[in-house]
N, C-alpha and C. Protein backbone atom coordinates (compact mmCIF):
# COMPACT_ATOMS: atom_id res chain seq x y z
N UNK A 1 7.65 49.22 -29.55
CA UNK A 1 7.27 48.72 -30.85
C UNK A 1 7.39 47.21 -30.87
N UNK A 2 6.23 46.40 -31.47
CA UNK A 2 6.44 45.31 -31.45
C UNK A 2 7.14 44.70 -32.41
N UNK A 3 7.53 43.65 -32.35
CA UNK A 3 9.01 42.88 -33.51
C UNK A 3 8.10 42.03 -34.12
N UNK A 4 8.09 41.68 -35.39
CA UNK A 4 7.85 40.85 -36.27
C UNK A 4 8.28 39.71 -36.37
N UNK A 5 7.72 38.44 -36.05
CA UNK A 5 8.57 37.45 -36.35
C UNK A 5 7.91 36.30 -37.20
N UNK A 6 8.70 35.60 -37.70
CA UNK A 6 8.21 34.62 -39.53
C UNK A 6 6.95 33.95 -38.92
N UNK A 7 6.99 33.42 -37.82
CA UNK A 7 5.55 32.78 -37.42
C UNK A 7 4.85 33.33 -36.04
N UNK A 8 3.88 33.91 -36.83
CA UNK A 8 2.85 35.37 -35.96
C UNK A 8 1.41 34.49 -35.57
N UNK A 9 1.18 34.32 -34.27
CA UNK A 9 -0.60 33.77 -34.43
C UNK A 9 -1.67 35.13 -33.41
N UNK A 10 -2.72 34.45 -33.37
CA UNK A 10 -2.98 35.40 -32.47
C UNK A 10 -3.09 34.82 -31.30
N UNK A 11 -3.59 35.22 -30.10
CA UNK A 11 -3.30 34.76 -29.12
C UNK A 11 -4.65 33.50 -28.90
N UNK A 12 -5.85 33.72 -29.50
CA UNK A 12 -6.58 32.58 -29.16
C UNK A 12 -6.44 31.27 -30.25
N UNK A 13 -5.21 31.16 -31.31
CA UNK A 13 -4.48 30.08 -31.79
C UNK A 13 -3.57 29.79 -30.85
N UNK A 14 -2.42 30.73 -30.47
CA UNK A 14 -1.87 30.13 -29.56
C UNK A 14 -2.23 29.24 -27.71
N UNK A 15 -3.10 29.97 -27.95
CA UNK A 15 -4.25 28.68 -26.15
C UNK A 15 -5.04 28.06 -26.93
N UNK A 16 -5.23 27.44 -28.33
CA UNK A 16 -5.49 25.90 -28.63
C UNK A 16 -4.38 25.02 -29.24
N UNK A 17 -3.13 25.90 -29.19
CA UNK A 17 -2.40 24.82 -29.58
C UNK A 17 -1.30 24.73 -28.71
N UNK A 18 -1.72 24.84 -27.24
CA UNK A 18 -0.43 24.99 -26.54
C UNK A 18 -0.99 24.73 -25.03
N UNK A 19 -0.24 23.67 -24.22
CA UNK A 19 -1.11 23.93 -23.40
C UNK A 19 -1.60 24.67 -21.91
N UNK A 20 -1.69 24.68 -21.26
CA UNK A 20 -2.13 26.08 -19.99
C UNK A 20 -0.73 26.56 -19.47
N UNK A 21 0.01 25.52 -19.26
CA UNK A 21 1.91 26.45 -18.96
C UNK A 21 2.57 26.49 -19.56
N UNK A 22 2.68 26.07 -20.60
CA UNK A 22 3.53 26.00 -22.11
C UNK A 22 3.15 27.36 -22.31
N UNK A 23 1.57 27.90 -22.80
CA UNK A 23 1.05 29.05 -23.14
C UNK A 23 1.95 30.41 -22.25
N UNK A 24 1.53 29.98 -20.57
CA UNK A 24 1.88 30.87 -19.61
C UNK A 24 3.16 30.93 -19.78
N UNK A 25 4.32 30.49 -20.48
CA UNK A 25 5.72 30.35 -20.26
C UNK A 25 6.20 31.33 -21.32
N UNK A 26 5.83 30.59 -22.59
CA UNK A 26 6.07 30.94 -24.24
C UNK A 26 5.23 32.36 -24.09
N UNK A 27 4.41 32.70 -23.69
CA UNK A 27 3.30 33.72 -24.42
C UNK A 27 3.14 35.17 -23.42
N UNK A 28 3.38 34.83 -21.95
CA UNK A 28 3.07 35.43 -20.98
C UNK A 28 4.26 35.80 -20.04
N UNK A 29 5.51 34.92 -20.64
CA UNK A 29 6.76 34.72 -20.02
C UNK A 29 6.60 34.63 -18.61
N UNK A 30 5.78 33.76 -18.16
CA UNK A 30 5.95 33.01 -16.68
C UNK A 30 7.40 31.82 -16.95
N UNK A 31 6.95 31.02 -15.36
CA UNK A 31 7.89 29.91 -15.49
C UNK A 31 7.10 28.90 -14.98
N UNK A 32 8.28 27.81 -14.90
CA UNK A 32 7.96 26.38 -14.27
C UNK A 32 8.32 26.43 -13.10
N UNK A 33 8.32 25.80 -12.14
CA UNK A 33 8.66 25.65 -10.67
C UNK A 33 9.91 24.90 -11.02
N UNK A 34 11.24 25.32 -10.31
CA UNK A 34 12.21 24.53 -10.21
C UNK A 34 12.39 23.08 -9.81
N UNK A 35 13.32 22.31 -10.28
CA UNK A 35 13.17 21.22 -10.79
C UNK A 35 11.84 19.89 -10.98
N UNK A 36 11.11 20.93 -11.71
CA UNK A 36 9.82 19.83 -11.77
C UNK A 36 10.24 19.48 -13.25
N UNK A 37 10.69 20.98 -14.12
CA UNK A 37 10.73 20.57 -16.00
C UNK A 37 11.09 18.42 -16.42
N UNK A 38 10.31 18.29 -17.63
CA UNK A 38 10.73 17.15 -17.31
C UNK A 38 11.92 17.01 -18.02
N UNK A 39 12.34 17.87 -18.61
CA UNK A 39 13.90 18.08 -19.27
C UNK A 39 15.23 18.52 -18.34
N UNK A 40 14.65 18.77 -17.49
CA UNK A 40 15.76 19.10 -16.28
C UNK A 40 16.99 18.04 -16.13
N UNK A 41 16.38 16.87 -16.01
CA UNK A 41 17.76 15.58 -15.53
C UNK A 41 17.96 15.12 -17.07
N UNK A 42 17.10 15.04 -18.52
CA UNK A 42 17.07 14.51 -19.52
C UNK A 42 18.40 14.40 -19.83
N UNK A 43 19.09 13.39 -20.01
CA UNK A 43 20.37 13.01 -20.29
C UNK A 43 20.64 12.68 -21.69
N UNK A 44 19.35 12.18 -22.42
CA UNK A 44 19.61 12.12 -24.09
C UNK A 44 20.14 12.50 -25.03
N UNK A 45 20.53 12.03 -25.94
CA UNK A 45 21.07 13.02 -26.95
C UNK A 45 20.04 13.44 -28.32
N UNK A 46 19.91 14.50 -28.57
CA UNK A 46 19.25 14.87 -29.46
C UNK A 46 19.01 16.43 -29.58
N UNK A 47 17.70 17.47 -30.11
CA UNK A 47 17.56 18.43 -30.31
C UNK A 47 16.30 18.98 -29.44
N UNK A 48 16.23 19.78 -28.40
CA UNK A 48 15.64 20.87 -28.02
C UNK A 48 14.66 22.02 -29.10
N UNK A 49 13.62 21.89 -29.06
CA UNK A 49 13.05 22.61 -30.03
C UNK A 49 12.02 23.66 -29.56
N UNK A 50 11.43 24.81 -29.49
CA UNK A 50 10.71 25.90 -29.40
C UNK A 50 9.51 24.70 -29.52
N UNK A 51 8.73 24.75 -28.66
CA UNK A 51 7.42 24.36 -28.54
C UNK A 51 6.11 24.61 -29.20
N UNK A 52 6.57 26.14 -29.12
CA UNK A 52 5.28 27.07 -29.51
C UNK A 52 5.54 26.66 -31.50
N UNK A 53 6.69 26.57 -32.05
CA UNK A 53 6.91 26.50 -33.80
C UNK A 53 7.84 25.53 -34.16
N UNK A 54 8.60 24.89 -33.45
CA UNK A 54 9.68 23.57 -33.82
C UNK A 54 11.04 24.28 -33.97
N UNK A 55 10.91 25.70 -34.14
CA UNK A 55 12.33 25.76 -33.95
C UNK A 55 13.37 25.33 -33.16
N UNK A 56 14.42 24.87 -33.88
CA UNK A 56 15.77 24.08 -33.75
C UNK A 56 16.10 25.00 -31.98
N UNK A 57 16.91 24.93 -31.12
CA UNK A 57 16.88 26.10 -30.07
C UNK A 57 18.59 25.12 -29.58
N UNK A 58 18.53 24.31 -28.43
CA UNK A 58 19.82 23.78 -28.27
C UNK A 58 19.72 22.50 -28.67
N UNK A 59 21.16 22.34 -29.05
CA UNK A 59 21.70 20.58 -28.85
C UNK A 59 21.92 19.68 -27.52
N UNK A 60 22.18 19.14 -26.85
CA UNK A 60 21.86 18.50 -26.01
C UNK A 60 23.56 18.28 -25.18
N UNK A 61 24.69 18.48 -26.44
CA UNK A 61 25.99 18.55 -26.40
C UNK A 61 26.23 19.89 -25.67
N UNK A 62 25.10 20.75 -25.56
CA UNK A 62 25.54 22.27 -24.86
C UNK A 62 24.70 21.96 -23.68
N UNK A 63 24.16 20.67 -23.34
CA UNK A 63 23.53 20.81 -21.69
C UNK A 63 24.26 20.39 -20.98
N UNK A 64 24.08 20.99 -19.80
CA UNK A 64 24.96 20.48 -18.52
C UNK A 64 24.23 20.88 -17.01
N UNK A 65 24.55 20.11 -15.89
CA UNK A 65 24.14 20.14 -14.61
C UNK A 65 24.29 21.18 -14.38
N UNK A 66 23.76 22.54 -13.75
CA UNK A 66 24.11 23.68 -13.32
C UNK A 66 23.58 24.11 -11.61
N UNK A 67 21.98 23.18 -11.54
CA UNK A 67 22.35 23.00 -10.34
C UNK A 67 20.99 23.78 -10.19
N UNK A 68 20.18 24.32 -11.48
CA UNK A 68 19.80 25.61 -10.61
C UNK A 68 18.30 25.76 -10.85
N UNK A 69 18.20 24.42 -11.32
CA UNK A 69 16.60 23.83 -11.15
C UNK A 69 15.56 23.57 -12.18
N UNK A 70 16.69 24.32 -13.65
CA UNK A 70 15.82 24.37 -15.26
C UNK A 70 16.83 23.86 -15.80
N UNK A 71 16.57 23.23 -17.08
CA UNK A 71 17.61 22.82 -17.87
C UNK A 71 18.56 23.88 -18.54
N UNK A 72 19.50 23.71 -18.53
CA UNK A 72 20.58 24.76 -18.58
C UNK A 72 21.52 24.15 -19.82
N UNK A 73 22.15 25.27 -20.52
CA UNK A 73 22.50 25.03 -22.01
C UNK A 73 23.70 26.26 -22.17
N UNK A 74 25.44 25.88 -22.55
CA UNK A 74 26.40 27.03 -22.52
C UNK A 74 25.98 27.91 -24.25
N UNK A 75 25.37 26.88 -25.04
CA UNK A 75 24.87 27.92 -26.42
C UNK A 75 23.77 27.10 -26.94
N UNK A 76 23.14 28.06 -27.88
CA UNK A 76 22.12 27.66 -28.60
C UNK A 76 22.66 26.93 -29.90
N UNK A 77 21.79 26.30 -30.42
CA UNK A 77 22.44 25.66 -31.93
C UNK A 77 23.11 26.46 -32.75
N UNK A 78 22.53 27.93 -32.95
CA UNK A 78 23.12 28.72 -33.81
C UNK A 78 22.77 30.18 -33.37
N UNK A 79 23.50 30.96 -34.06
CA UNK A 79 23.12 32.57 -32.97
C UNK A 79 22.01 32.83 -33.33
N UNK A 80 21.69 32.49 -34.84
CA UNK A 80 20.00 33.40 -35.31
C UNK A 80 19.04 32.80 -34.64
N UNK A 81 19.24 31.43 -34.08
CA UNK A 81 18.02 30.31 -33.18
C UNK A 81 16.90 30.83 -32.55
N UNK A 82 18.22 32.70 -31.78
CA UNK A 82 17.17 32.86 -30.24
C UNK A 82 17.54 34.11 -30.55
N UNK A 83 16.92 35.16 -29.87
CA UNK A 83 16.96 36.47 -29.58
C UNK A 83 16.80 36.64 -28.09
N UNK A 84 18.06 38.05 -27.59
CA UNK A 84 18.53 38.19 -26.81
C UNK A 84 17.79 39.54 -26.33
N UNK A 85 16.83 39.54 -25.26
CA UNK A 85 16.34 41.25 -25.00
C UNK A 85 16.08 41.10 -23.63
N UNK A 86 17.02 42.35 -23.27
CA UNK A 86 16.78 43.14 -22.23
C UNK A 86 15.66 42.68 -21.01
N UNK A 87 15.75 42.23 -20.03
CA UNK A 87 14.14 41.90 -19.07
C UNK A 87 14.49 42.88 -17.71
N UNK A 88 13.16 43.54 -17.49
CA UNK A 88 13.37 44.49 -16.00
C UNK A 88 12.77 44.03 -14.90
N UNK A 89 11.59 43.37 -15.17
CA UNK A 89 10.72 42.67 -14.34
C UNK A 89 11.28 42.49 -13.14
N UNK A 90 10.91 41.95 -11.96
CA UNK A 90 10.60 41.34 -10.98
C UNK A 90 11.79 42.07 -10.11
N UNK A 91 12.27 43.45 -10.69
CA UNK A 91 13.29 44.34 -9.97
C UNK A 91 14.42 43.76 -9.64
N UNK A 92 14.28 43.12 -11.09
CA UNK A 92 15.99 42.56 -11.50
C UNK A 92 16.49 43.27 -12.72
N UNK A 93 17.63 42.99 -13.19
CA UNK A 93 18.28 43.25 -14.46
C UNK A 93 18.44 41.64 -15.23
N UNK A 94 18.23 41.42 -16.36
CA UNK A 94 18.53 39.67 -17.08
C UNK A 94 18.39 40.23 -18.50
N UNK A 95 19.03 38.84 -19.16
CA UNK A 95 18.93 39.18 -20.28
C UNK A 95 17.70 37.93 -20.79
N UNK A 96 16.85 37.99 -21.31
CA UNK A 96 16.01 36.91 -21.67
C UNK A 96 16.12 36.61 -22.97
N UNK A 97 15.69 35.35 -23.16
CA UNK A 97 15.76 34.97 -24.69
C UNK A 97 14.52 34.44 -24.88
N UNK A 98 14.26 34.53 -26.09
CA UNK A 98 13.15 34.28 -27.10
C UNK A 98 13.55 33.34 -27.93
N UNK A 99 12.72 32.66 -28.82
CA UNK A 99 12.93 32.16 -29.91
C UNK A 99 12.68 33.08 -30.78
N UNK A 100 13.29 33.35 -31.98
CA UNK A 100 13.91 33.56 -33.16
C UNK A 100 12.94 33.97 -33.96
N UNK A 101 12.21 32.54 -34.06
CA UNK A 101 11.00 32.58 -35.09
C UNK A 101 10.10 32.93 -34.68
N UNK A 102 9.25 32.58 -33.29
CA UNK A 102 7.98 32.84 -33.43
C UNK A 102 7.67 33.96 -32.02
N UNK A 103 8.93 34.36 -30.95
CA UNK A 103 9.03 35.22 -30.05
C UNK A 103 8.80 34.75 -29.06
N UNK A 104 8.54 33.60 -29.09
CA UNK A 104 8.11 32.71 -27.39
C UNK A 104 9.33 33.17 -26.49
N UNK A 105 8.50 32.97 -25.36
CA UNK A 105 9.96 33.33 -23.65
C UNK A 105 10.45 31.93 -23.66
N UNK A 106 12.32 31.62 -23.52
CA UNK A 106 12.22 30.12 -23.43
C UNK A 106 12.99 30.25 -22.20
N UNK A 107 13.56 31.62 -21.27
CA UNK A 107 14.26 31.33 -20.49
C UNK A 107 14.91 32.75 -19.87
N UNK A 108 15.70 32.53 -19.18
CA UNK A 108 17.38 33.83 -19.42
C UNK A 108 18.35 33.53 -19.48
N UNK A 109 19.19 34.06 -19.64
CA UNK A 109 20.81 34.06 -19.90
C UNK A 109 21.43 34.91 -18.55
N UNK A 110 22.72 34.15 -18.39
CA UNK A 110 23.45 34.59 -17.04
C UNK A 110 24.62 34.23 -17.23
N UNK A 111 25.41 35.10 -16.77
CA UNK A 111 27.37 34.85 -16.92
C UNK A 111 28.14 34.36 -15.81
N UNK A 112 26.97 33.44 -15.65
CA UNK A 112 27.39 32.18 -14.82
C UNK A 112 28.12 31.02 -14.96
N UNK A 113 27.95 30.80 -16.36
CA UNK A 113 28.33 29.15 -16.62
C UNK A 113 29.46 28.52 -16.91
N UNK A 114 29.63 27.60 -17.06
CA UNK A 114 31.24 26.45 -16.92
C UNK A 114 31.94 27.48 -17.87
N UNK A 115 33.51 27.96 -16.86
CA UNK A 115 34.55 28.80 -17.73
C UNK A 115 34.87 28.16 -18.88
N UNK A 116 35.00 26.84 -18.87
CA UNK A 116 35.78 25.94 -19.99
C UNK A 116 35.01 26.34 -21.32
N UNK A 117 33.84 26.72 -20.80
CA UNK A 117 33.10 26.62 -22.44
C UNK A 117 31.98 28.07 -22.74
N UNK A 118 33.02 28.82 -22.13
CA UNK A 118 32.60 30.41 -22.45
C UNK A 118 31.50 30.86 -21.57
N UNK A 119 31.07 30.46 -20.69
CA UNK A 119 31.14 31.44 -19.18
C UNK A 119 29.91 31.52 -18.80
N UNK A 120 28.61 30.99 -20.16
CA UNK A 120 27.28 31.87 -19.80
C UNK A 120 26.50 30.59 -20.02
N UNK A 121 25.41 30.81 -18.99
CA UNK A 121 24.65 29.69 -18.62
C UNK A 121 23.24 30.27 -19.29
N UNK A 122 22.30 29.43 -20.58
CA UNK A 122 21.32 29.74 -20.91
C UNK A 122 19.93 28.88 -20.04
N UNK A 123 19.08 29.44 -19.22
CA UNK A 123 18.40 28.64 -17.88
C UNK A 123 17.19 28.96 -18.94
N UNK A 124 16.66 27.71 -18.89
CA UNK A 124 15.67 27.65 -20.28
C UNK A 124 14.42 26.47 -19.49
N UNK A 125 13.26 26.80 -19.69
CA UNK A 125 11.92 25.95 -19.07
C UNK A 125 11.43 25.14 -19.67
N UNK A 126 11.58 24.16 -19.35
CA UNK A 126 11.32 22.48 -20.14
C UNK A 126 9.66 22.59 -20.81
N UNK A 127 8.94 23.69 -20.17
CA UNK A 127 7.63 23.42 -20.94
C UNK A 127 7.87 24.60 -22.19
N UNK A 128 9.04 25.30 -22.28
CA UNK A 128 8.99 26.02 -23.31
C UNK A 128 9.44 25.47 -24.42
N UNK A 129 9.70 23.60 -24.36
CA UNK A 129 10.37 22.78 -25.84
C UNK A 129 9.90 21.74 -25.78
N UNK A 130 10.56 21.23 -26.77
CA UNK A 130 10.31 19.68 -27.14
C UNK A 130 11.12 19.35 -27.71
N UNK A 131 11.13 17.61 -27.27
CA UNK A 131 12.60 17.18 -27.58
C UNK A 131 12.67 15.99 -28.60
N UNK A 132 13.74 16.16 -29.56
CA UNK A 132 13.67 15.57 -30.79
C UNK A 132 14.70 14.29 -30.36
N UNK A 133 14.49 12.99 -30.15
CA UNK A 133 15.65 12.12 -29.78
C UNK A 133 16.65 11.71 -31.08
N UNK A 134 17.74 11.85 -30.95
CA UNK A 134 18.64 11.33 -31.94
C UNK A 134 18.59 9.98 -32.11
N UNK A 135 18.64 9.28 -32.98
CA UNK A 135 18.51 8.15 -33.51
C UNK A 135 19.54 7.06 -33.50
């Protein structure tokens, strides 16, 4: 059954307003090639946002080096941000996340990440956001 979410398009709005790997990432749940994202080394401070609708997704205070070729994040801004489902694909087990609002793929989740700050590493694809610089 498919999930409902506050901002629904169809798919030939979403390939004019998005562009050929953004689409393939958000829409098709592909990826980026490891460390090409251009958010990967981004050291800035500011807000991470869902590409596909502006939703809010991480702060920049939850990124850190992980090493593992996507920009990597220990939480999202807030729990309702992202949704957490199940992925079987590629004859693995993961947990993938979505955005919230509009269902885009922004990544997976793994219980990998720095102990100090609760254990789980969110590996998220730089063409699945956009970044809001703090001022």
């Amino acid at each position: 059954m498919k999930k409902n979410y506050p901002i629904e398009k169809s798919e030939e709005e979403w390939k004019a307003e998005l562009d050929e790997i953004s689409y393939h990432v958000l829409r098709e749940k592909g990826t980026e090639r490891p460390n090409t994202g251009q958010y990967y080394l981004n050291r800035e401070t500011g807000i991470y946002e869902c590409k596909g609708c502006g939703n809010p997704i991480f702060h920049s205070d939850a990124k850190y080096d992980s090493g593992c070729g996507w920009p990597a994040f220990t939480e999202p801004v807030s729990a309702d941000a992202i949704e957490v489902k199940m992925d079987y694909s590629h004859f693995m087990i993961r947990e993938e996340i979505l955005c919230a609002n509009c269902g885009g793929h922004l990544g997976h989740r793994f219980p990998d990440g720095p102990k100090d700050r609760g254990g789980i590493r969110y590996c998220i694809n730089s063409v699945s956001m956009d970044f809001k610089k703090e001022k």
